[in-house]
PDB file of N, CA and C in Angstrom:
ATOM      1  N   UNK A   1     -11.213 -23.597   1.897  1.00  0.00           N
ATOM      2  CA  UNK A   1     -11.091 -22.167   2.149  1.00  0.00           C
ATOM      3  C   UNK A   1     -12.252 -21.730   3.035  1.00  0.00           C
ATOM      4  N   UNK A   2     -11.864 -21.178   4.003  1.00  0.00           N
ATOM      5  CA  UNK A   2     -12.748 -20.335   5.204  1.00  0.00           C
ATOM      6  C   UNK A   2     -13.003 -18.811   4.997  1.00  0.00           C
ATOM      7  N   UNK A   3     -13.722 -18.409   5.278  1.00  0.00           N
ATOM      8  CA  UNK A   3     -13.707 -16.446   5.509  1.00  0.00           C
ATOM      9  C   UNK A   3     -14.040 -17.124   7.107  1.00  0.00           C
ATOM     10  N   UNK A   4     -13.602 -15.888   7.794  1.00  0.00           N
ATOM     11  CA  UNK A   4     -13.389 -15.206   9.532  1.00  0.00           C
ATOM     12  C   UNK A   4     -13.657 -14.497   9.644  1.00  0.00           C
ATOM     13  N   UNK A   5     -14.467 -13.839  10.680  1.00  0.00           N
ATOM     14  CA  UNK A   5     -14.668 -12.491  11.053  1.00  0.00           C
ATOM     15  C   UNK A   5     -13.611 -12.644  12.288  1.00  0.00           C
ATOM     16  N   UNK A   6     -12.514 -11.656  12.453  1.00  0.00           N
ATOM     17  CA  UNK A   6     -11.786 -12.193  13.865  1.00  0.00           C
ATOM     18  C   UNK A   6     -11.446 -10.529  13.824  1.00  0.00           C
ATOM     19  N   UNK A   7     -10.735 -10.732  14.773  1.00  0.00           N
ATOM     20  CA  UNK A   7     -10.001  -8.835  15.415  1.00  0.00           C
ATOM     21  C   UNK A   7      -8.550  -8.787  15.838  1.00  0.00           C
ATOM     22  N   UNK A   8      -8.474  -7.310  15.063  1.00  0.00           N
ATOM     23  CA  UNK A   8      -6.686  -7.349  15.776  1.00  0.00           C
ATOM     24  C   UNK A   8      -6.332  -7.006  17.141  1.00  0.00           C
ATOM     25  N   UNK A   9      -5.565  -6.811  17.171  1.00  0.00           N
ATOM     26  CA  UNK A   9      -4.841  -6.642  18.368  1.00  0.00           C
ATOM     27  C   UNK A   9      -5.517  -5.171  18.883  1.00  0.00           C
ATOM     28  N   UNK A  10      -6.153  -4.031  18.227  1.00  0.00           N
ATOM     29  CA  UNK A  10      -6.315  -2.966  18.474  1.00  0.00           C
ATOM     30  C   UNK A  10      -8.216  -3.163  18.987  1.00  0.00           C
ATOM     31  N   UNK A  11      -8.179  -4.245  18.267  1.00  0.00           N
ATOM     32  CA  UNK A  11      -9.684  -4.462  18.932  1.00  0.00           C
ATOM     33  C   UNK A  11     -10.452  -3.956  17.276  1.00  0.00           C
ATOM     34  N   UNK A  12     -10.133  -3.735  16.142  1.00  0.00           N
ATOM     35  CA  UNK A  12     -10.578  -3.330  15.004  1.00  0.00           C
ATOM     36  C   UNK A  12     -11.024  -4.701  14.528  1.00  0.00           C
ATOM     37  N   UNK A  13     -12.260  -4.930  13.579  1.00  0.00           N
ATOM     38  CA  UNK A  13     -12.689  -6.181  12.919  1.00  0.00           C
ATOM     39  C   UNK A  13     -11.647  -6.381  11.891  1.00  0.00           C
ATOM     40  N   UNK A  14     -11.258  -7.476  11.675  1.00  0.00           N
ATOM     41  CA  UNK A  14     -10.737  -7.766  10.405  1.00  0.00           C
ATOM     42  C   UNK A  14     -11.211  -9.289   9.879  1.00  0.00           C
ATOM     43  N   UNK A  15     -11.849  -9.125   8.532  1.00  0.00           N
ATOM     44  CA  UNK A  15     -11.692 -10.668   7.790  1.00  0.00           C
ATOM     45  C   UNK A  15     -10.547 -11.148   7.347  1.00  0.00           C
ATOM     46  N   UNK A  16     -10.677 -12.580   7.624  1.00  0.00           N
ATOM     47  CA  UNK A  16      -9.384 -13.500   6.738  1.00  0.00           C
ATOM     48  C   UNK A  16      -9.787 -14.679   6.415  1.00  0.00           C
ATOM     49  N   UNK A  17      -8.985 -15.062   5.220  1.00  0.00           N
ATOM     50  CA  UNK A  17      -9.562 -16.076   4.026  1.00  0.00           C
ATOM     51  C   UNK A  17      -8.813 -17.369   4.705  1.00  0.00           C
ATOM     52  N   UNK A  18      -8.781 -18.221   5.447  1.00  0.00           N
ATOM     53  CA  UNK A  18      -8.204 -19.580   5.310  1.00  0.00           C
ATOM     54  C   UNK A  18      -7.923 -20.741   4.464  1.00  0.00           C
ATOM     55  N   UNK A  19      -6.598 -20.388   4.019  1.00  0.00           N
ATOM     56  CA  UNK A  19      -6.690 -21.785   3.206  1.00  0.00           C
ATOM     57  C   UNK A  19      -5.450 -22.920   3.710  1.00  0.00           C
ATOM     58  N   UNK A  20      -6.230 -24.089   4.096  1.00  0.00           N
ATOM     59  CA  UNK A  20      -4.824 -25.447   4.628  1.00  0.00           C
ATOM     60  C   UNK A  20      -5.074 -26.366   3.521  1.00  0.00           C
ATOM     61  N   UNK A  21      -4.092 -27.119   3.431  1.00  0.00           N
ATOM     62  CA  UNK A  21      -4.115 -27.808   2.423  1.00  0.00           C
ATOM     63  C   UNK A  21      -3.021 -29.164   3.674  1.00  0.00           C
ATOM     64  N   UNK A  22      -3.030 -30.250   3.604  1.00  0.00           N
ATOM     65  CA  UNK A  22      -2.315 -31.421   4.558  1.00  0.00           C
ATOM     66  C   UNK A  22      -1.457 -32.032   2.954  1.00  0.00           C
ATOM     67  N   UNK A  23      -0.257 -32.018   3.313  1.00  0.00           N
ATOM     68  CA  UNK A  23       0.861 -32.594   2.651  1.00  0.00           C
ATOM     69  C   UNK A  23       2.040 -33.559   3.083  1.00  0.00           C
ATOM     70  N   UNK A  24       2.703 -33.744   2.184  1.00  0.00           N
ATOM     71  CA  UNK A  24       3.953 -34.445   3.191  1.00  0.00           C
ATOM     72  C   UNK A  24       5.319 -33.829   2.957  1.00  0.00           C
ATOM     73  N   UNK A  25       6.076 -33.362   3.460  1.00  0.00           N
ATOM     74  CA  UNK A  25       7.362 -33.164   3.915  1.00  0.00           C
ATOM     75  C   UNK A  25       8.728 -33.872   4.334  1.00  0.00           C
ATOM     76  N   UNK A  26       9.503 -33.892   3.386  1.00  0.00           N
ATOM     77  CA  UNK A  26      10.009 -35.351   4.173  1.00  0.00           C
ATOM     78  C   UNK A  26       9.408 -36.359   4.215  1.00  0.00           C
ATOM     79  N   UNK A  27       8.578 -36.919   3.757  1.00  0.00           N
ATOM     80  CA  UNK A  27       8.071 -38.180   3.918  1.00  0.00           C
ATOM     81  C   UNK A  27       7.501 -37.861   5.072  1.00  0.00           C
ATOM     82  N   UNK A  28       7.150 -36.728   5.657  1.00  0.00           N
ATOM     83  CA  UNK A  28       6.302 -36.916   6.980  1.00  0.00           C
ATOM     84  C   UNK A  28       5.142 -35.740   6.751  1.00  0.00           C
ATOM     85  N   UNK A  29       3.504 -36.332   7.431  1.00  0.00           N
ATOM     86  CA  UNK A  29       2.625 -35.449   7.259  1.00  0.00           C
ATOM     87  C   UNK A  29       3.419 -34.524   7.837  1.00  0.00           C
ATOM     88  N   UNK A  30       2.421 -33.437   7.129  1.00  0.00           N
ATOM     89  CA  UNK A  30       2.580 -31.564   7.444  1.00  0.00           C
ATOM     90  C   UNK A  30       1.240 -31.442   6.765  1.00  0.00           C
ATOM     91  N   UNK A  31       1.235 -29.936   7.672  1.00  0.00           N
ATOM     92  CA  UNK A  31      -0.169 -28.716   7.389  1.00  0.00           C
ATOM     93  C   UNK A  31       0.334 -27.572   6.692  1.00  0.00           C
ATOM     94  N   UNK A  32       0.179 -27.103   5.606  1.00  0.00           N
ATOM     95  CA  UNK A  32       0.443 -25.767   4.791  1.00  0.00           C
ATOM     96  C   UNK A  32      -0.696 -24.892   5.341  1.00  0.00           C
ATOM     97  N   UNK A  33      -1.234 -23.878   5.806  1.00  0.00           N
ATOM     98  CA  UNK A  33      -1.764 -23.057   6.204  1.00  0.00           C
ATOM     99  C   UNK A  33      -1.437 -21.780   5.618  1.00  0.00           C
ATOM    100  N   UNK A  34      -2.201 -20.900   5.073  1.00  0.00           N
ATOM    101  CA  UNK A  34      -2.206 -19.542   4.338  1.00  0.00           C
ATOM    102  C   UNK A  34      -3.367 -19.022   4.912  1.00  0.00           C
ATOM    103  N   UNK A  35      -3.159 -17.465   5.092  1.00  0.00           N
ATOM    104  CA  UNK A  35      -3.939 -16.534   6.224  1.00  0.00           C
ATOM    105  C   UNK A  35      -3.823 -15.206   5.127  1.00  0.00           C
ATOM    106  N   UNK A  36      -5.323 -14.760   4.778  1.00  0.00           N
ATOM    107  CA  UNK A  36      -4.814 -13.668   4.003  1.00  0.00           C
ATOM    108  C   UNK A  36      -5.938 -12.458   4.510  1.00  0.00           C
ATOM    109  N   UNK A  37      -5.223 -11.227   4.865  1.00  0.00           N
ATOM    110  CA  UNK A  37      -6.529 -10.557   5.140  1.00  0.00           C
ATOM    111  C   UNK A  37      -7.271  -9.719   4.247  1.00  0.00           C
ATOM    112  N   UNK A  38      -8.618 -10.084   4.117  1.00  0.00           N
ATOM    113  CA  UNK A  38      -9.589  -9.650   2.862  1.00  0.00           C
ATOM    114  C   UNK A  38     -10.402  -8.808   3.316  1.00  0.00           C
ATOM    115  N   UNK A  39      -9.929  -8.091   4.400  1.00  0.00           N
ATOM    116  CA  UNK A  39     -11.192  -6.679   4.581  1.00  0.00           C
ATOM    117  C   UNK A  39     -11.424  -5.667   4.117  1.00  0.00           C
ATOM    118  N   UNK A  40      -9.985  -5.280   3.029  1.00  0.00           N
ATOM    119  CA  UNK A  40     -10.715  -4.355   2.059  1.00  0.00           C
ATOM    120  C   UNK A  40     -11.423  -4.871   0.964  1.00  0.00           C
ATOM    121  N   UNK A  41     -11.543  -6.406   0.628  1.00  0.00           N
ATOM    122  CA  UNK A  41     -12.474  -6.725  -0.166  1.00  0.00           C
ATOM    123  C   UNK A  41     -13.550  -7.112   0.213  1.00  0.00           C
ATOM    124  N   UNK A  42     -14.030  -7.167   1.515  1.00  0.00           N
ATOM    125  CA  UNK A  42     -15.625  -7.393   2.241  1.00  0.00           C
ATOM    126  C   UNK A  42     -15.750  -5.682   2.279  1.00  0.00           C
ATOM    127  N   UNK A  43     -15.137  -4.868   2.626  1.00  0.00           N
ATOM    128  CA  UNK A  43     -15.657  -3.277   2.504  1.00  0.00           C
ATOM    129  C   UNK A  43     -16.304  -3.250   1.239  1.00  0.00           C
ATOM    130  N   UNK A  44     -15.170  -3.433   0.064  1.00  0.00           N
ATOM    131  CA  UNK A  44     -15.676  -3.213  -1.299  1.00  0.00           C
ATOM    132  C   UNK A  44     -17.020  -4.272  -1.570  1.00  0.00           C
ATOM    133  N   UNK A  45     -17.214  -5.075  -1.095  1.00  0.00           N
ATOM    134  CA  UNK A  45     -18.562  -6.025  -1.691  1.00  0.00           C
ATOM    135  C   UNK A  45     -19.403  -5.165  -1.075  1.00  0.00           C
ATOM    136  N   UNK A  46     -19.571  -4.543   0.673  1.00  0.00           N
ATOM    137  CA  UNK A  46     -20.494  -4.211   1.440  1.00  0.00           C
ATOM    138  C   UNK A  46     -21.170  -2.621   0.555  1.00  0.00           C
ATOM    139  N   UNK A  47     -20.210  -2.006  -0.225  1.00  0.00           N
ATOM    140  CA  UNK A  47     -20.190  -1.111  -0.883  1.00  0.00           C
ATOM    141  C   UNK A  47     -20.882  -0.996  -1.966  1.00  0.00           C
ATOM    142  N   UNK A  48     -20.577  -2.123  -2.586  1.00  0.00           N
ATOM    143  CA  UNK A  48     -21.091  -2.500  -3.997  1.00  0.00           C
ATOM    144  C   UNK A  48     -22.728  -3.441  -3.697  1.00  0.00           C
ATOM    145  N   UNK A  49     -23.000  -4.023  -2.583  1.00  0.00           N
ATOM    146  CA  UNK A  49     -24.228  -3.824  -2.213  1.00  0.00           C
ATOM    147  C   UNK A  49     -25.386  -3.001  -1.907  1.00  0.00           C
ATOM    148  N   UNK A  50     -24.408  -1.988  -0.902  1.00  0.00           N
ATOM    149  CA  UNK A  50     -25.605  -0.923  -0.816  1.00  0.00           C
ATOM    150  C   UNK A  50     -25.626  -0.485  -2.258  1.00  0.00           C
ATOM    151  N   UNK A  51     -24.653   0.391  -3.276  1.00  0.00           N
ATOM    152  CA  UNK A  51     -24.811   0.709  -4.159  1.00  0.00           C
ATOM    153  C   UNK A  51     -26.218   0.152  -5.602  1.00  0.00           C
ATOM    154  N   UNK A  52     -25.813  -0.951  -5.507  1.00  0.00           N
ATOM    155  CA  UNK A  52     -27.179  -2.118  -5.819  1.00  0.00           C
ATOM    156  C   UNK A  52     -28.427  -1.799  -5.397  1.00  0.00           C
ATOM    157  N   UNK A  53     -28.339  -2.192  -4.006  1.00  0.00           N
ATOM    158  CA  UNK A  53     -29.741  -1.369  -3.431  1.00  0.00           C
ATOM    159  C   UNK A  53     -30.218  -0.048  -3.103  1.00  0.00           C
ATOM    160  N   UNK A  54     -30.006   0.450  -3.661  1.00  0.00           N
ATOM    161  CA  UNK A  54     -29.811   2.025  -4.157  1.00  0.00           C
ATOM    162  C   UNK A  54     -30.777   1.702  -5.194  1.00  0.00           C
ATOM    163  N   UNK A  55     -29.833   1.375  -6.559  1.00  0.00           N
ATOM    164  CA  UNK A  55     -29.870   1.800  -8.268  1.00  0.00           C
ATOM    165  C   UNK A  55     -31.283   0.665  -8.198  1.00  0.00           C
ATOM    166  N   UNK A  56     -31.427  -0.389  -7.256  1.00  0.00           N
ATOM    167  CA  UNK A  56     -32.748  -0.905  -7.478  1.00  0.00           C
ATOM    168  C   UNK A  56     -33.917  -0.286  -7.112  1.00  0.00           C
ATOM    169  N   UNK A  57     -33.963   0.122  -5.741  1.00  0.00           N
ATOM    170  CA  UNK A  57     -34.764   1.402  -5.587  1.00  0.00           C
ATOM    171  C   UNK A  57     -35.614   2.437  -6.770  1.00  0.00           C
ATOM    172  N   UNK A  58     -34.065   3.113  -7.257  1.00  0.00           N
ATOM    173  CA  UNK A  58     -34.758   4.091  -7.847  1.00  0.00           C
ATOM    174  C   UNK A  58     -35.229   3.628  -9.084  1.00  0.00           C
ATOM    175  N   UNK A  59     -34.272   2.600  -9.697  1.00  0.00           N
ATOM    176  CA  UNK A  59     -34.942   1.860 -10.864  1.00  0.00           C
ATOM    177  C   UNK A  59     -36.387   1.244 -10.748  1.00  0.00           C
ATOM    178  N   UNK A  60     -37.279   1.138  -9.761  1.00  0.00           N
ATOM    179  CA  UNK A  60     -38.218   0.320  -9.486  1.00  0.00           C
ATOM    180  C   UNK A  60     -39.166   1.469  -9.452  1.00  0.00           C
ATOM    181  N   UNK A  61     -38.691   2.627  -8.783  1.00  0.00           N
ATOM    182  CA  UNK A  61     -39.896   3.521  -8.501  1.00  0.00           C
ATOM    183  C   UNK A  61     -39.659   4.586  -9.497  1.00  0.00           C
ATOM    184  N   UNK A  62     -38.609   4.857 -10.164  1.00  0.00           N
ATOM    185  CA  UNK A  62     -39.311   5.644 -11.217  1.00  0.00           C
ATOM    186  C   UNK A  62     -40.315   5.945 -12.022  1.00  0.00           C
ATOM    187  N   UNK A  63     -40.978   7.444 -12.012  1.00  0.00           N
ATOM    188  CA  UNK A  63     -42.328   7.160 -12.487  1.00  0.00           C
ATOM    189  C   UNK A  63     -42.015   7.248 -14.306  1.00  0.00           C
ATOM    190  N   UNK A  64     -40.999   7.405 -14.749  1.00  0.00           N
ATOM    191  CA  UNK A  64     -40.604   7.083 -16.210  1.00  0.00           C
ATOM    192  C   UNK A  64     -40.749   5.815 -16.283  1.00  0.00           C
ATOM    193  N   UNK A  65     -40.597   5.436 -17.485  1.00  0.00           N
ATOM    194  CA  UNK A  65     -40.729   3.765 -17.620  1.00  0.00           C
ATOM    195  C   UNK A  65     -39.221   3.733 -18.490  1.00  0.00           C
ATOM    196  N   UNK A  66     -38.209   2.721 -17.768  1.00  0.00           N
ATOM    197  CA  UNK A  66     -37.132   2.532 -18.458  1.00  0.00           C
ATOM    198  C   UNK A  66     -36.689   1.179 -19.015  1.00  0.00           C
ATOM    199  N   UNK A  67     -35.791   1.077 -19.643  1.00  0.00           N
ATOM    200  CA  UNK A  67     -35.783  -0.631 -19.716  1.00  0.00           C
ATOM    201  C   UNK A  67     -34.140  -0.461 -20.516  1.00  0.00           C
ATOM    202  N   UNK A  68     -33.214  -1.440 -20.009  1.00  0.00           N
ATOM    203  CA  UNK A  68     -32.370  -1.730 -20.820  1.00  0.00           C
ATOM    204  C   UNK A  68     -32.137  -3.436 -21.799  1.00  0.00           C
ATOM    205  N   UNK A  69     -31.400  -2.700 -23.101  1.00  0.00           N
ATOM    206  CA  UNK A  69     -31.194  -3.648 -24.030  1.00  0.00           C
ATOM    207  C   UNK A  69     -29.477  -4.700 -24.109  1.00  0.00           C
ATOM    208  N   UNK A  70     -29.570  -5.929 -24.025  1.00  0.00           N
ATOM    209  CA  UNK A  70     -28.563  -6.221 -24.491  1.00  0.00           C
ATOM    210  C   UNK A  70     -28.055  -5.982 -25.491  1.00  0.00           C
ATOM    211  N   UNK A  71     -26.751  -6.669 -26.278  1.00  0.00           N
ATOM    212  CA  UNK A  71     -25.912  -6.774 -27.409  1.00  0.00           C
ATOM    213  C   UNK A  71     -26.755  -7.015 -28.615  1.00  0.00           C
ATOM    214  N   UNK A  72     -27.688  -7.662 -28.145  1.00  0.00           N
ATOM    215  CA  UNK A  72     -28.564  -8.154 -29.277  1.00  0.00           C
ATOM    216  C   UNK A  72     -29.977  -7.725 -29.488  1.00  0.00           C
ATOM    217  N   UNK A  73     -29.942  -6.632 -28.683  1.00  0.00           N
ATOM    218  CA  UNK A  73     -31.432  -5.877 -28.340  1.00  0.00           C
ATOM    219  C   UNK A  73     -32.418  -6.556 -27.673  1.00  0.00           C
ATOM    220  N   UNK A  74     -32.216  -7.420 -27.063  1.00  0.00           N
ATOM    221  CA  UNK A  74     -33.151  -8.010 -26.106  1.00  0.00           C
ATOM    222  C   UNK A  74     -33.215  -7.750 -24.987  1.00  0.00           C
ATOM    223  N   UNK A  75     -34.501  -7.005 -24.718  1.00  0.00           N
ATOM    224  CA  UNK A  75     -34.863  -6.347 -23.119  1.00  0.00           C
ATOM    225  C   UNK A  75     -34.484  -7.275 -21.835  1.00  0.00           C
ATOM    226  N   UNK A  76     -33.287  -6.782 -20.970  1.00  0.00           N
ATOM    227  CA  UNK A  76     -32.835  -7.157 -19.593  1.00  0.00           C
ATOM    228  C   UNK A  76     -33.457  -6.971 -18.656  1.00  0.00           C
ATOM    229  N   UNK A  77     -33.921  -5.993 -18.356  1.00  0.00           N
ATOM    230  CA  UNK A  77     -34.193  -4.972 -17.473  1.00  0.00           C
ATOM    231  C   UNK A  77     -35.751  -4.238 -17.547  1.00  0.00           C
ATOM    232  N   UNK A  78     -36.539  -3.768 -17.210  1.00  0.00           N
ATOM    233  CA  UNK A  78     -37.680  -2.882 -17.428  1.00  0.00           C
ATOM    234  C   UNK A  78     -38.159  -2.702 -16.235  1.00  0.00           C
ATOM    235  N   UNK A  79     -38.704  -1.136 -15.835  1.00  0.00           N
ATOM    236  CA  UNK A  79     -39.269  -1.349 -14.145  1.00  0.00           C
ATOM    237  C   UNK A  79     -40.679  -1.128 -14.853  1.00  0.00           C
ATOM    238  N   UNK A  80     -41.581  -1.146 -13.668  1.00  0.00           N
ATOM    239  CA  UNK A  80     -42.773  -1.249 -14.095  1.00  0.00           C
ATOM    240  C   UNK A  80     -43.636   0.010 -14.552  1.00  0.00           C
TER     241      UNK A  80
END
């Protein structure tokens, strides 16, 4: 499996996932090839990154002191 950065026809970016797999057919090689386009899921990661670097930001410079607990009360998290 590949990711692509390639473009459509309009000249807009689009990603796509490549997946080939080589088989036989008839008793004769063949290429299966699948093309899927995943650019609303590179938007949503690019999204969910900045968002991240955001909540780390402010988590880091808050002048409160915070900290979160797991399931079991054991500190994950604490900024300084």
């Amino acid at each position: 499996t590949r990711e692509v950065l390639t473009h459509a026809r309009n000249g807009h970016p689009v990603f796509v996932e490549i997946l080939s797999h080589q088989l036989y057919y008839n008793e004769r090689p063949a290429c299966y090839i699948m093309i899927n386009d995943i650019s609303a899921r590179k938007r949503t990661e690019k999204k969910l990154r900045e968002s991240e670097k955001r909540y780390r930001m402010l988590f880091e410079n808050m002048a409160q002191g915070v900290f979160y607990l797991n399931a079991e009360q054991k500190i994950t998290s604490i900024n300084d």
